[in-house]
PDB file of N, CA and C in Angstrom:
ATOM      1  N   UNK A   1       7.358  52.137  29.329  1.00  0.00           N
ATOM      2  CA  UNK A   1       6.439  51.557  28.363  1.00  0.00           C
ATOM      3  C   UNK A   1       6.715  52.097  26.959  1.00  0.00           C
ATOM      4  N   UNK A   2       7.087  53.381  26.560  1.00  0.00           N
ATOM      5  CA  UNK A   2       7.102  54.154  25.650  1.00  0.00           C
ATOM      6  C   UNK A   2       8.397  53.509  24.585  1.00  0.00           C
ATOM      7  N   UNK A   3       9.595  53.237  25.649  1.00  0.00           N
ATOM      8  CA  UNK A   3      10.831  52.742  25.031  1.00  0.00           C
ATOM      9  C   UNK A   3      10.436  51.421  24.928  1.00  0.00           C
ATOM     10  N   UNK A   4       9.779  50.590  25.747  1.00  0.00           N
ATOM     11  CA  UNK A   4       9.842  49.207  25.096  1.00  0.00           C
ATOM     12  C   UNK A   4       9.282  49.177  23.785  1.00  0.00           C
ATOM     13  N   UNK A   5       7.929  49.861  23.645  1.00  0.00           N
ATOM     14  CA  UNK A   5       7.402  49.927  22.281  1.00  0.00           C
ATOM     15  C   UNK A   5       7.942  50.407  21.267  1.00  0.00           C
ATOM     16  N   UNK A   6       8.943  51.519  21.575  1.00  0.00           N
ATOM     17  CA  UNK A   6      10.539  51.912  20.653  1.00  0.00           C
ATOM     18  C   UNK A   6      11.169  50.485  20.188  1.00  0.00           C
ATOM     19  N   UNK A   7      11.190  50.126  20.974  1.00  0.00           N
ATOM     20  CA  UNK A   7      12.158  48.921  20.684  1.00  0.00           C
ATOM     21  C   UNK A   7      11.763  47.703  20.232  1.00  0.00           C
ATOM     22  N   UNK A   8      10.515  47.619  20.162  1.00  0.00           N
ATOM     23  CA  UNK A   8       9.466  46.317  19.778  1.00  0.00           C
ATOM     24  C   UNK A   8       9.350  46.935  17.945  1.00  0.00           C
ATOM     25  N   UNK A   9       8.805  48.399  17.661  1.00  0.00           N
ATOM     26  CA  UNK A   9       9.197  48.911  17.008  1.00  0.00           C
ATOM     27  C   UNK A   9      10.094  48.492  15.593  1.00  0.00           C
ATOM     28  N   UNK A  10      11.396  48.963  16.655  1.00  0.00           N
ATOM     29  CA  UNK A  10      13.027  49.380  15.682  1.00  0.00           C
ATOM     30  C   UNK A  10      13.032  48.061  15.814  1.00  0.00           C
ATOM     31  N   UNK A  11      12.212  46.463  16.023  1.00  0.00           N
ATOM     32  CA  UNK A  11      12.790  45.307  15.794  1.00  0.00           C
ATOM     33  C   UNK A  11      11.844  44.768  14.332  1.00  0.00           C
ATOM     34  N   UNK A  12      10.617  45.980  14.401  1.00  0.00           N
ATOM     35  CA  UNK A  12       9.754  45.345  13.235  1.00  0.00           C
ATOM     36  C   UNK A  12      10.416  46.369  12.169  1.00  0.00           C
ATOM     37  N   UNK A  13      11.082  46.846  12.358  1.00  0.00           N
ATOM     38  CA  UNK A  13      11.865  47.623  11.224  1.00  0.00           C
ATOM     39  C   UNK A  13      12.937  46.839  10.602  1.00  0.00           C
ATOM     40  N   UNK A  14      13.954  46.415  11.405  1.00  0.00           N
ATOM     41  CA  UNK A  14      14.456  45.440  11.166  1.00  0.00           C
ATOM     42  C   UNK A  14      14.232  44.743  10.616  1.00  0.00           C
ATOM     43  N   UNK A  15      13.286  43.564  10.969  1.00  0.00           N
ATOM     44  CA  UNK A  15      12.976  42.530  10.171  1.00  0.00           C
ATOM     45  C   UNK A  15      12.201  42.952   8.902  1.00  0.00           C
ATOM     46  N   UNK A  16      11.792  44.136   8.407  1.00  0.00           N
ATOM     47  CA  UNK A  16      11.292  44.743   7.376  1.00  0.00           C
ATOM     48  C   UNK A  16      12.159  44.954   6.340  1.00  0.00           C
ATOM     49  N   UNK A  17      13.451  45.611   6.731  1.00  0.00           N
ATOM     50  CA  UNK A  17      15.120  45.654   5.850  1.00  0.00           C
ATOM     51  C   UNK A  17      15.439  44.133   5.842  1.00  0.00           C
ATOM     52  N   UNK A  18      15.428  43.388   6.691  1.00  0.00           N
ATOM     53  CA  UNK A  18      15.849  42.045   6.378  1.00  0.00           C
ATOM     54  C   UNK A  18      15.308  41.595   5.101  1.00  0.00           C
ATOM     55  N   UNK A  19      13.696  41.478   5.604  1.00  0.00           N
ATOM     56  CA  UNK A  19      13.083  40.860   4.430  1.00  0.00           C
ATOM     57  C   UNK A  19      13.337  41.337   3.394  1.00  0.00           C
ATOM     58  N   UNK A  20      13.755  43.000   2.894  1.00  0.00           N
ATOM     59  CA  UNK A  20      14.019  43.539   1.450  1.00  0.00           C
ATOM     60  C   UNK A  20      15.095  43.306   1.023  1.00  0.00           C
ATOM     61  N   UNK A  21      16.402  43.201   2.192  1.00  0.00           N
ATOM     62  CA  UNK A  21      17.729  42.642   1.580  1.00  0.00           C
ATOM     63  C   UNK A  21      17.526  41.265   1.057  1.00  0.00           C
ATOM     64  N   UNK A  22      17.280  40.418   2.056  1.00  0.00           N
ATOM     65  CA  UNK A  22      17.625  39.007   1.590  1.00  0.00           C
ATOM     66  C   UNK A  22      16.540  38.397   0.606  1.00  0.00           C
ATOM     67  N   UNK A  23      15.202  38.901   0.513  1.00  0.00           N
ATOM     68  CA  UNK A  23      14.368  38.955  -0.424  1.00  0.00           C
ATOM     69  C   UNK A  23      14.735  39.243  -1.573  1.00  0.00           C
ATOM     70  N   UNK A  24      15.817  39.904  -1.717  1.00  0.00           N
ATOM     71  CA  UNK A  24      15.910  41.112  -2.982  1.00  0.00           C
ATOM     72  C   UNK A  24      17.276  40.429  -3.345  1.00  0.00           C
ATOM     73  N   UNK A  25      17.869  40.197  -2.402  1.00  0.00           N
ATOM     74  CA  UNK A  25      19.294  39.081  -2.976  1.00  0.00           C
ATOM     75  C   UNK A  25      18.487  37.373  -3.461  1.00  0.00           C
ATOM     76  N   UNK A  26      17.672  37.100  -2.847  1.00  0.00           N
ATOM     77  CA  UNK A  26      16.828  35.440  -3.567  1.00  0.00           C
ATOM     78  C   UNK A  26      16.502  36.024  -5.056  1.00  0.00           C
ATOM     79  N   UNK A  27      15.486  36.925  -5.083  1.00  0.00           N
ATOM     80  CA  UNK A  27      15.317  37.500  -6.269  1.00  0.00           C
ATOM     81  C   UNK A  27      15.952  38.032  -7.618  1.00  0.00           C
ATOM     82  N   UNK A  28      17.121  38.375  -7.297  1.00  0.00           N
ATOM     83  CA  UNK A  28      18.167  38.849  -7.860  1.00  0.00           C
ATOM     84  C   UNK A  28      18.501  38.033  -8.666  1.00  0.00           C
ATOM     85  N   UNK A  29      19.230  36.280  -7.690  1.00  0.00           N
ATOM     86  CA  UNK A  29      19.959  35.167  -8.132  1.00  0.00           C
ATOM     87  C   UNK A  29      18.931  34.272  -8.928  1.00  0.00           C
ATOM     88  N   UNK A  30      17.286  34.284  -8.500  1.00  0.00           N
ATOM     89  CA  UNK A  30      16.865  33.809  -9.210  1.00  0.00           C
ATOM     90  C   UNK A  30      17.109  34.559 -10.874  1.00  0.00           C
ATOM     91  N   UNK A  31      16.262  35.650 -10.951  1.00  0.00           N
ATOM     92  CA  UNK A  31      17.046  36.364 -12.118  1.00  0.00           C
ATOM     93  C   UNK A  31      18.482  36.474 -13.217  1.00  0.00           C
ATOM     94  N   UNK A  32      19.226  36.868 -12.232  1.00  0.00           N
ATOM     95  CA  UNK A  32      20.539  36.910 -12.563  1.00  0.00           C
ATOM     96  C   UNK A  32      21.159  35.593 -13.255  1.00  0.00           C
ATOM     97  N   UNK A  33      21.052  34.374 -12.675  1.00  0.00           N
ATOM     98  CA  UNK A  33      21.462  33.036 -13.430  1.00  0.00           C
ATOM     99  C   UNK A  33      20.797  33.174 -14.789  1.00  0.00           C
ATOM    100  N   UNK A  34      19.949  33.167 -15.289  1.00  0.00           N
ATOM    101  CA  UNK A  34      19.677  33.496 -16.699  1.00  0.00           C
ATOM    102  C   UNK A  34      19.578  34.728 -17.313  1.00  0.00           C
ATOM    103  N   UNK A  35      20.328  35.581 -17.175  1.00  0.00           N
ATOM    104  CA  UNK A  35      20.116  37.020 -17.018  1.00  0.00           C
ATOM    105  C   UNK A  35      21.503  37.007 -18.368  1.00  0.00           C
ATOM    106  N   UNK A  36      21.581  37.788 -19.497  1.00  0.00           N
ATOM    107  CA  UNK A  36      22.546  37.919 -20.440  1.00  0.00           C
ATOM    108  C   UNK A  36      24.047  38.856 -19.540  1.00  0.00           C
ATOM    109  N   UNK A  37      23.834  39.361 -18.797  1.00  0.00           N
ATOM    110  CA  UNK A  37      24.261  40.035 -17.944  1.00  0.00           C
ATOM    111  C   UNK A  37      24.280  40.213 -16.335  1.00  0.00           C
ATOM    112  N   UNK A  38      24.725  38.967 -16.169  1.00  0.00           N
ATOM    113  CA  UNK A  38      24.590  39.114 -14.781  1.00  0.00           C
ATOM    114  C   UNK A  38      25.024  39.790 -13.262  1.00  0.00           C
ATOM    115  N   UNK A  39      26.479  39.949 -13.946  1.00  0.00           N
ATOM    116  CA  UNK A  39      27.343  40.754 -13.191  1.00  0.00           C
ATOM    117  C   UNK A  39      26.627  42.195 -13.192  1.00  0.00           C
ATOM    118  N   UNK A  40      26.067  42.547 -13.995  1.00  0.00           N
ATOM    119  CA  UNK A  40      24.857  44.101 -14.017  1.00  0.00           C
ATOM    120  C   UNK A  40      24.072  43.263 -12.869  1.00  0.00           C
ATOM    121  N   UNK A  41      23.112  42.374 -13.133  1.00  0.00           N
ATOM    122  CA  UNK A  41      22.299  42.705 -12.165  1.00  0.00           C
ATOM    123  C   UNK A  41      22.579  42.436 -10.506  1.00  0.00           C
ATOM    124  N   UNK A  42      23.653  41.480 -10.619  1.00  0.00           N
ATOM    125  CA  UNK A  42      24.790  41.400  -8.946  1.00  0.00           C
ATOM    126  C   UNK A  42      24.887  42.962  -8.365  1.00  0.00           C
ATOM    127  N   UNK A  43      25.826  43.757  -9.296  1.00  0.00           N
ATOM    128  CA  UNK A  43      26.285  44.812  -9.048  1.00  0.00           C
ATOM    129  C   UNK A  43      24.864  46.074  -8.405  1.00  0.00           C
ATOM    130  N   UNK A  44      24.090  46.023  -9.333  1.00  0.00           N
ATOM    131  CA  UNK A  44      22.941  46.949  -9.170  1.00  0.00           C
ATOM    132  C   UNK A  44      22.474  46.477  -7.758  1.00  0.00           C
ATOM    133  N   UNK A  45      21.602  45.127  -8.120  1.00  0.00           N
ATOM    134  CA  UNK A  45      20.647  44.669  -6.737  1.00  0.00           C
ATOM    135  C   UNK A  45      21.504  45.014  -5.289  1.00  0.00           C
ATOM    136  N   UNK A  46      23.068  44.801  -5.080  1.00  0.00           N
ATOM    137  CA  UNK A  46      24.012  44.728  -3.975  1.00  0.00           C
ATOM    138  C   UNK A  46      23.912  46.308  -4.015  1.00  0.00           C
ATOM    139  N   UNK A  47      24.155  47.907  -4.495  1.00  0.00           N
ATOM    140  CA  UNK A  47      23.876  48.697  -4.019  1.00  0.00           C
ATOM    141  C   UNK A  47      22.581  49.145  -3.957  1.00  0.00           C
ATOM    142  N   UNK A  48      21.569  48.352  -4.457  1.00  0.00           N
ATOM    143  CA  UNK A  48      20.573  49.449  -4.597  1.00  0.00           C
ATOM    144  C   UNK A  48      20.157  48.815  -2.413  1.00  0.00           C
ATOM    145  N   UNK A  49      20.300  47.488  -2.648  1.00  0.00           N
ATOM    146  CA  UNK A  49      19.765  46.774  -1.558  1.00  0.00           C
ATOM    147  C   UNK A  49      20.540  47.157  -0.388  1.00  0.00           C
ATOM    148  N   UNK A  50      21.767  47.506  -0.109  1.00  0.00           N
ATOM    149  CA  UNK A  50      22.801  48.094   0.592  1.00  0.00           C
ATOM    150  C   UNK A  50      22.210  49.133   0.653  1.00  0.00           C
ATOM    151  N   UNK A  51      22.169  49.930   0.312  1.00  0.00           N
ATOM    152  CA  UNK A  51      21.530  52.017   0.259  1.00  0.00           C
ATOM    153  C   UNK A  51      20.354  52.241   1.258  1.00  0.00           C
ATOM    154  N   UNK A  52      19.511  51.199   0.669  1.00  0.00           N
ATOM    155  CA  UNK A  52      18.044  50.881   1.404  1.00  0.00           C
ATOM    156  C   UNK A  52      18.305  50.425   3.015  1.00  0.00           C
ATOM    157  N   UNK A  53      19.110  49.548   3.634  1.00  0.00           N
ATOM    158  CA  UNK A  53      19.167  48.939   4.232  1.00  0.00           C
ATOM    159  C   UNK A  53      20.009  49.921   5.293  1.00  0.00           C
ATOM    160  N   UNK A  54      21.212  50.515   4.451  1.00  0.00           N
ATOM    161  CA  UNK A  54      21.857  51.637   5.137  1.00  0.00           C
ATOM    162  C   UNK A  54      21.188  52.896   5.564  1.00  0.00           C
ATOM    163  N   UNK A  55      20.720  52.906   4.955  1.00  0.00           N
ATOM    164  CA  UNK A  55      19.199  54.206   5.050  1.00  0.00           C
ATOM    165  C   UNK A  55      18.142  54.192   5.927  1.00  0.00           C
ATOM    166  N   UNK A  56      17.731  52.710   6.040  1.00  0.00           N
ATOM    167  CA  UNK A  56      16.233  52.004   7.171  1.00  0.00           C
ATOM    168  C   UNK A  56      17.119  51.710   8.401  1.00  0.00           C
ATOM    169  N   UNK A  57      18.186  51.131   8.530  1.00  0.00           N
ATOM    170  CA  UNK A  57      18.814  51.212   9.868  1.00  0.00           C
ATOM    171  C   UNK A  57      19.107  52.690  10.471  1.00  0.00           C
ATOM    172  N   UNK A  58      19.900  53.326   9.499  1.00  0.00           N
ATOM    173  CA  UNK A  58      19.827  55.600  10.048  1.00  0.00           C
ATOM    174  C   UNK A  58      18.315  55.684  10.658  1.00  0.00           C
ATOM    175  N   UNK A  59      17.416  55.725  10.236  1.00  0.00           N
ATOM    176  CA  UNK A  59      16.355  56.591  10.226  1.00  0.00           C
ATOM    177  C   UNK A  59      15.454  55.595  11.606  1.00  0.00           C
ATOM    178  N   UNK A  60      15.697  53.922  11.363  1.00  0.00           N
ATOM    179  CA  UNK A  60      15.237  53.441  12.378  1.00  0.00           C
ATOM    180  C   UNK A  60      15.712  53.175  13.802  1.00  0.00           C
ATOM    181  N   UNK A  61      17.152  53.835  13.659  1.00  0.00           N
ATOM    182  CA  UNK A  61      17.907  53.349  15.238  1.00  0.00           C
ATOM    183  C   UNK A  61      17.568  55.377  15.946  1.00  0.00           C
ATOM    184  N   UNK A  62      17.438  56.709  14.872  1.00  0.00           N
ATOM    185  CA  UNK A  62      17.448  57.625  14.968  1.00  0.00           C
ATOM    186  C   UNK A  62      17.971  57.791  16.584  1.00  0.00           C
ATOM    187  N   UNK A  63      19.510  57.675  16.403  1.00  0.00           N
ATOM    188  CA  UNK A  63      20.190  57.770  17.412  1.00  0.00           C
ATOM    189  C   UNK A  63      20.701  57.662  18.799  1.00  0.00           C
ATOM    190  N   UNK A  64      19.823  56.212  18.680  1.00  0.00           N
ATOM    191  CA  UNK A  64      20.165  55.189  19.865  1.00  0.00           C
ATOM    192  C   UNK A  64      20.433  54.061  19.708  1.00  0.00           C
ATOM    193  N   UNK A  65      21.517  53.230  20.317  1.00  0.00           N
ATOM    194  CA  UNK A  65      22.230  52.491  20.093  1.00  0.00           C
ATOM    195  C   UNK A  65      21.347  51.402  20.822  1.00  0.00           C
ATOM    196  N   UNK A  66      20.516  51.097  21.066  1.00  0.00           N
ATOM    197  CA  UNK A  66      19.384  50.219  21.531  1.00  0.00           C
ATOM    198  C   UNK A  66      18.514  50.011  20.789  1.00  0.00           C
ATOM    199  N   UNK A  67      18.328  51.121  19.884  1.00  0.00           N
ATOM    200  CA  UNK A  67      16.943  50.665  18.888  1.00  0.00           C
ATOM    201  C   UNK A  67      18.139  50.106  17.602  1.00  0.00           C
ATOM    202  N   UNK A  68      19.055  50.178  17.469  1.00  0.00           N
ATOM    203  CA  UNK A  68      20.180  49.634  16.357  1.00  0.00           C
ATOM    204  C   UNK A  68      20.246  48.412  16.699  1.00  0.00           C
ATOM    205  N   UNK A  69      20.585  47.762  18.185  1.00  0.00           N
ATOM    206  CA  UNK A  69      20.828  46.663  17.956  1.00  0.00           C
ATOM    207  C   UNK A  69      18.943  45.651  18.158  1.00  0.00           C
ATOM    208  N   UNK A  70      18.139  46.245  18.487  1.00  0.00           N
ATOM    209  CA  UNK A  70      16.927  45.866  18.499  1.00  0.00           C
ATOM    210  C   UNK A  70      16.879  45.215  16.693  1.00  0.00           C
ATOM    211  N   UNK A  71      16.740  46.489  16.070  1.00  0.00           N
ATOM    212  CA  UNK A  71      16.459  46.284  14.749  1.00  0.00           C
ATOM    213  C   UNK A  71      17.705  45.415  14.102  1.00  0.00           C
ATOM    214  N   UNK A  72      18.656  45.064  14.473  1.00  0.00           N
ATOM    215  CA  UNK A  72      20.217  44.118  13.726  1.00  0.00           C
ATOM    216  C   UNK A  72      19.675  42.612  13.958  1.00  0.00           C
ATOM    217  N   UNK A  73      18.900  42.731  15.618  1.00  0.00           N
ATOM    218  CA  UNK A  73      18.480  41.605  15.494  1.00  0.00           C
ATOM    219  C   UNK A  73      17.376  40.787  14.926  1.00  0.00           C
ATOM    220  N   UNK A  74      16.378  42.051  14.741  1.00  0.00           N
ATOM    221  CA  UNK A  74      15.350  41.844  13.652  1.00  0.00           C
ATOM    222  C   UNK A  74      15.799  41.090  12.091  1.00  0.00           C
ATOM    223  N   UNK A  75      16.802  42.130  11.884  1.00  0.00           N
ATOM    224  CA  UNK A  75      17.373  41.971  10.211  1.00  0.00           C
ATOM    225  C   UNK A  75      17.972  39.957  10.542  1.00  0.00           C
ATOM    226  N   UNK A  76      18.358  39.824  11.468  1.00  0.00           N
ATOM    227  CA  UNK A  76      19.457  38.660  11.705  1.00  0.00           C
ATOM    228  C   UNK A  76      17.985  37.472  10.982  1.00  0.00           C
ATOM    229  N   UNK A  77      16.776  37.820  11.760  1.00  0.00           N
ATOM    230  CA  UNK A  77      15.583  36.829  12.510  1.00  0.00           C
ATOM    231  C   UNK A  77      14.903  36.940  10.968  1.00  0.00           C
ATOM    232  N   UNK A  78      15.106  38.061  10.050  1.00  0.00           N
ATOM    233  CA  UNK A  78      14.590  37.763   9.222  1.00  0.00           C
ATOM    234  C   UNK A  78      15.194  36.979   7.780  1.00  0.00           C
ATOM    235  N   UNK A  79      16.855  37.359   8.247  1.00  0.00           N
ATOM    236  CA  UNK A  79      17.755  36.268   7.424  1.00  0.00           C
ATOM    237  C   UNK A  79      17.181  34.985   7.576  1.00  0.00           C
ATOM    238  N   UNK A  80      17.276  34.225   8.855  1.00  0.00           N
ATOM    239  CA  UNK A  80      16.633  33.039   9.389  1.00  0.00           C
ATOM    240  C   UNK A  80      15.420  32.629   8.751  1.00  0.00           C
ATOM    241  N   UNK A  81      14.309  33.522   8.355  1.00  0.00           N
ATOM    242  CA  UNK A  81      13.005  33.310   7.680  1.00  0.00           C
ATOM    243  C   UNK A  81      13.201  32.757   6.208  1.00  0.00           C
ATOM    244  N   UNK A  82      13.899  33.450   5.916  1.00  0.00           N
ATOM    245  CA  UNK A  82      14.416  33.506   4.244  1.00  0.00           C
ATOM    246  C   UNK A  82      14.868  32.670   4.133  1.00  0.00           C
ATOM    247  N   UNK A  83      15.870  31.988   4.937  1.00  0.00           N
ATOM    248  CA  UNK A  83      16.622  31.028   4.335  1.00  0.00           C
ATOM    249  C   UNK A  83      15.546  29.753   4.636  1.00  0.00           C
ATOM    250  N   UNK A  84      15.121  29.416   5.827  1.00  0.00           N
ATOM    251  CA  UNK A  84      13.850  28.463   5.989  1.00  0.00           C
ATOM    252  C   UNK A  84      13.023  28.561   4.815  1.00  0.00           C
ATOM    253  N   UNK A  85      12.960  29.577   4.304  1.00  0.00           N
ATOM    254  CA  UNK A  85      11.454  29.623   3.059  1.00  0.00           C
ATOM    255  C   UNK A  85      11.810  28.963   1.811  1.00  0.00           C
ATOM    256  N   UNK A  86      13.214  29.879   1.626  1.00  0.00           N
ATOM    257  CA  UNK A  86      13.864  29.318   0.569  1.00  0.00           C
ATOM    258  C   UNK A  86      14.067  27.987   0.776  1.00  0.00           C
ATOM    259  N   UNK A  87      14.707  27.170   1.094  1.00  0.00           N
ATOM    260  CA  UNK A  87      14.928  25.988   1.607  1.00  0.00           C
ATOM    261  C   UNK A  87      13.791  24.900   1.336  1.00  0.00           C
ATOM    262  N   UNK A  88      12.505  25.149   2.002  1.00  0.00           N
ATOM    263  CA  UNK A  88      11.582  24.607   1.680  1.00  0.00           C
ATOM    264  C   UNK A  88      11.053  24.716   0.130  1.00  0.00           C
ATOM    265  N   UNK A  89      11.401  25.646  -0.375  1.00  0.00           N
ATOM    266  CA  UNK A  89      10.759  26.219  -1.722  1.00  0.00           C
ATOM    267  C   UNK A  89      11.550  25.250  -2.809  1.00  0.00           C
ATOM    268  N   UNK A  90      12.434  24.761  -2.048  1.00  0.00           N
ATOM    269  CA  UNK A  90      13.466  23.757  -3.097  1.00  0.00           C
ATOM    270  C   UNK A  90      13.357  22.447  -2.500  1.00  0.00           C
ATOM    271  N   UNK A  91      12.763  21.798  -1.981  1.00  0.00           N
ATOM    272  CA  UNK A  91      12.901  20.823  -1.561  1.00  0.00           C
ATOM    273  C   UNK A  91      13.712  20.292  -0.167  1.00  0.00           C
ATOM    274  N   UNK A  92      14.154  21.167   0.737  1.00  0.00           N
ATOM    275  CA  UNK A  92      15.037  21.050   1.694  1.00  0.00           C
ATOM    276  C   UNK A  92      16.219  21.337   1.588  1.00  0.00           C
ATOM    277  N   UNK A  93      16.730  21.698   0.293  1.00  0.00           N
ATOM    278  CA  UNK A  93      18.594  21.348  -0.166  1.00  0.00           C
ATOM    279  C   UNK A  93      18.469  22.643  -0.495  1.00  0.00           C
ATOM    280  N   UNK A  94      19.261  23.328   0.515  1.00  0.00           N
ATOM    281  CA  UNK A  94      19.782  24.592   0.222  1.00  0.00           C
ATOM    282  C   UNK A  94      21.524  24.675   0.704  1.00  0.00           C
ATOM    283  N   UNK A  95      22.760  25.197   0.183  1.00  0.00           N
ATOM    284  CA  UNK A  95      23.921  25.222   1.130  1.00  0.00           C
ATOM    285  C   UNK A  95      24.171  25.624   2.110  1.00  0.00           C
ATOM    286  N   UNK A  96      23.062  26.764   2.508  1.00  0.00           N
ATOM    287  CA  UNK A  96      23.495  27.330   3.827  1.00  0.00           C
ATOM    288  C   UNK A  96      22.589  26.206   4.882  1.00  0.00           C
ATOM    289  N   UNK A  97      21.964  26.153   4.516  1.00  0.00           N
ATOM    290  CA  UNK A  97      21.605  24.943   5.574  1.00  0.00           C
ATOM    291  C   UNK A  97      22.214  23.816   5.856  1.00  0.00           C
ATOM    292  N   UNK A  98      23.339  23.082   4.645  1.00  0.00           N
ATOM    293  CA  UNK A  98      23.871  21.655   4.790  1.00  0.00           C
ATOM    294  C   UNK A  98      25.293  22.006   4.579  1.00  0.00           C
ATOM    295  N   UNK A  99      25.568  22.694   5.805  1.00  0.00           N
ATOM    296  CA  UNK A  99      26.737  22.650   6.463  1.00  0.00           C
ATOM    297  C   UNK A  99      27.920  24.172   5.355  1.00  0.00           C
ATOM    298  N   UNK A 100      26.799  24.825   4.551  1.00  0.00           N
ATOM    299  CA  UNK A 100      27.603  25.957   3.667  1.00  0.00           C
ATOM    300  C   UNK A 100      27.715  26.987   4.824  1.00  0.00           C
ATOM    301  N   UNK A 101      28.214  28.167   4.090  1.00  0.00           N
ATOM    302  CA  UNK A 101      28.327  29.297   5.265  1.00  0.00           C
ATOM    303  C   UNK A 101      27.258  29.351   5.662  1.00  0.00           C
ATOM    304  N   UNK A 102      27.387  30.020   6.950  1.00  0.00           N
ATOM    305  CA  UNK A 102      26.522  30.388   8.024  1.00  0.00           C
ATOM    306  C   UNK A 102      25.637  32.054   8.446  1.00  0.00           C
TER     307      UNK A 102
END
């Protein structure tokens, strides 16, 4: 019982880093396109959001390779959210949805 709730857990962790990466990359690009400097704010948002993400996976798998892939699949489920939100937030026409990368 103890490990499933580990692992129910390290999956709401997951999807917690998801939401700040891919949240924080929507945010960014919204920004960044009118931004005098954009390549600054690419560069910044990609490590600051990387560090975080590298950091919440360490501390949330804390050295089991079960609560890592628990929480990878969290991060995956919350890519999936984001891009649905986004998507809708524009009218349906997003690239990753109409046939862009995956």
């Amino acid at each position: 019982m103890r490990e499933t709730l580990l692992l129910v857990l390290a999956l709401l962790g997951g999807l917690a880093l998801g939401i700040v990466f891919f949240g924080g990359l929507w945010w960014t690009v919204q920004r960044g396109v009118s931004s005098k400097q954009p390549a600054l704010w690419f560069f910044a948002s990609l490590m600051l959001r990387t560090a975080i993400v590298v950091a919440g996976f360490y501390f949330v798998m804390h050295g089991d390779w079960r609560r890592l892939v628990s929480s990878l699949f969290g991060f995956i489920l919350a890519r999936l959210c984001i891009v649905r939100l986004t998507s809708t937030a524009f009218g349906g026409r997003n690239q990753m949805t109409e046939g862009g990368a995956v």
